[in-house]
Protein backbone atom coordinates (compact mmCIF):
# COMPACT_ATOMS: atom_id res chain seq x y z
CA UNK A 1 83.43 62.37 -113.07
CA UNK A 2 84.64 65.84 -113.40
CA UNK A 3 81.67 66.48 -115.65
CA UNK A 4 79.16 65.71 -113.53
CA UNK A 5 80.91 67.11 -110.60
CA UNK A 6 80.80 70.80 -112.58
CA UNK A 7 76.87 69.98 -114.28
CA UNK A 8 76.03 69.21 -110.03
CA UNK A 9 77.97 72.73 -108.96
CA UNK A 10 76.11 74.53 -111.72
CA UNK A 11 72.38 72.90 -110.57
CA UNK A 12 73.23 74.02 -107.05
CA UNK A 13 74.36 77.39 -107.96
CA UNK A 14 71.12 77.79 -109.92
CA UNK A 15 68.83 76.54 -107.03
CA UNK A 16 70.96 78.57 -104.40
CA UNK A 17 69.62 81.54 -106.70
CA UNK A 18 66.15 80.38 -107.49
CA UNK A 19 65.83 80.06 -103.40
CA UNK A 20 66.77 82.85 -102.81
CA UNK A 21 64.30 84.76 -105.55
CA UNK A 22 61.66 82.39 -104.25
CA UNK A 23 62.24 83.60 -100.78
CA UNK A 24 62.62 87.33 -101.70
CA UNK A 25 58.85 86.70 -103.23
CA UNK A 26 57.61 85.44 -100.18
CA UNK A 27 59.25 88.26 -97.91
CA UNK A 28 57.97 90.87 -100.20
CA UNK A 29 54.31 89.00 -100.00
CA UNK A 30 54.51 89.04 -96.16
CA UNK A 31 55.47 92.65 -95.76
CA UNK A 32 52.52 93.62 -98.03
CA UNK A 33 50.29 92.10 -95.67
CA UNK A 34 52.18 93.30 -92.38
CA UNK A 35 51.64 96.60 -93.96
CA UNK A 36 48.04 96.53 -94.46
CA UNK A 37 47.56 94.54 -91.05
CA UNK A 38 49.26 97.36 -89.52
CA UNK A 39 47.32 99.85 -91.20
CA UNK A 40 43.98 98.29 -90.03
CA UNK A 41 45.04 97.94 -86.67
CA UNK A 42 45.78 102.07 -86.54
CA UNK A 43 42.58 102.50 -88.15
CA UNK A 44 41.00 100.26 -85.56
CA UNK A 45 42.62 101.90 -82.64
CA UNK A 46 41.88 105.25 -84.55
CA UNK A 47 37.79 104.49 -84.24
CA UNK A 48 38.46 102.94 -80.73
CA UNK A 49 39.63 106.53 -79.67
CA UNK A 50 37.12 108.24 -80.74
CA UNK A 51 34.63 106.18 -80.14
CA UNK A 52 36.06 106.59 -75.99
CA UNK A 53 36.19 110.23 -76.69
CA UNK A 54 32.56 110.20 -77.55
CA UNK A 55 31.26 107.87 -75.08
CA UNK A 56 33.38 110.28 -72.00
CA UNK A 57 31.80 113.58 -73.83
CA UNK A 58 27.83 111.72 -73.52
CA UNK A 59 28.71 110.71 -70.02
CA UNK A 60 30.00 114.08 -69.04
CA UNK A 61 26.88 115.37 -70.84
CA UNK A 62 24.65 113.38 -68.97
CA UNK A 63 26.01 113.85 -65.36
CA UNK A 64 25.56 117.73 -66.12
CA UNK A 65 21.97 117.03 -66.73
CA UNK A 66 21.66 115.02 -64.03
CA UNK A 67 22.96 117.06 -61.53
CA UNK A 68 20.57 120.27 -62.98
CA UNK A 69 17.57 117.81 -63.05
CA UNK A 70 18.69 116.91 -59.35
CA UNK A 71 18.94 120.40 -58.48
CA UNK A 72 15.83 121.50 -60.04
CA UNK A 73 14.18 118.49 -57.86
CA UNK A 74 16.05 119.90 -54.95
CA UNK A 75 14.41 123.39 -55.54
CA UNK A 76 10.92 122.10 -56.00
CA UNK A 77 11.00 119.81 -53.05
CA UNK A 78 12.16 123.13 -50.75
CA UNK A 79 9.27 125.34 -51.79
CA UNK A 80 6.94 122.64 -51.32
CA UNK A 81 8.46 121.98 -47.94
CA UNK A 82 8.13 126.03 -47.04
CA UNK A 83 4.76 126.61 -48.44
CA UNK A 84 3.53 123.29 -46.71
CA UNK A 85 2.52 124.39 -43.43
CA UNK A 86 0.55 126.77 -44.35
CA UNK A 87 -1.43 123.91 -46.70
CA UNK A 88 -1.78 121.72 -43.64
CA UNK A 89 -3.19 124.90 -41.53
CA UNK A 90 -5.69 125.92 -44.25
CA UNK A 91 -6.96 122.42 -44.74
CA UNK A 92 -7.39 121.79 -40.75
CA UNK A 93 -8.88 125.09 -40.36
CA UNK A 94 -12.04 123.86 -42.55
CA UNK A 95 -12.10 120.59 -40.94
CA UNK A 96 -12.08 122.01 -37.16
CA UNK A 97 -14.73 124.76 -38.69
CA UNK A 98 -16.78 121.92 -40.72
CA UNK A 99 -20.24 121.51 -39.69
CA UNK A 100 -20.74 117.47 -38.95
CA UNK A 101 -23.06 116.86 -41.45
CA UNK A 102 -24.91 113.91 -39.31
CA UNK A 103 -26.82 115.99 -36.67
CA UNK A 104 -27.20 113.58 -33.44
């Protein structure tokens, strides 16, 4: 009884160990792939920044342009609005001056 008592000790000893090199294994697996999760998730958030950095450095782009395209409008629109009275005076001077061209 003894006998099988120490041969049962020894086969739990040696699974206790074998466990415990199986389970190293897997924990040494898993951290390899934390690690390169973790990796890709910096490199994602690395492209995600820059890719917001770029986007705010078009937009800021493009509201400068707009505004000097608005300007520019602005401009255009106020020399037109200056030099037209003196369009709408020319242009009713020849009609009050016109000749009717039916003679009744």
């Amino acid at each position: 009884m003894s006998i099988i008592g120490i041969i049962l000790g020894v086969i739990a000893i040696g699974l206790v160990f074998w466990l415990r090199k199986d389970q190293k294994i897997h924990f040494d697996l898993h951290e390899g792939d934390i690690h390169t999760t973790r990796h890709a998730y910096e490199a994602l958030m690395s492209d995600f920044n820059n890719y917001q950095v770029k986007t705010d450095r078009k937009i800021v782009e493009l509201e400068k342009q707009l505004e000097i395209k608005t300007k520019s409008s602005e401009r255009r629109m106020d020399k037109m609005n200056k030099s037209l009275p003196s369009v709408i005076r020319t242009v009713v001077g020849h009609i009050e001056f016109a000749r009717p061209l039916d003679k009744k």
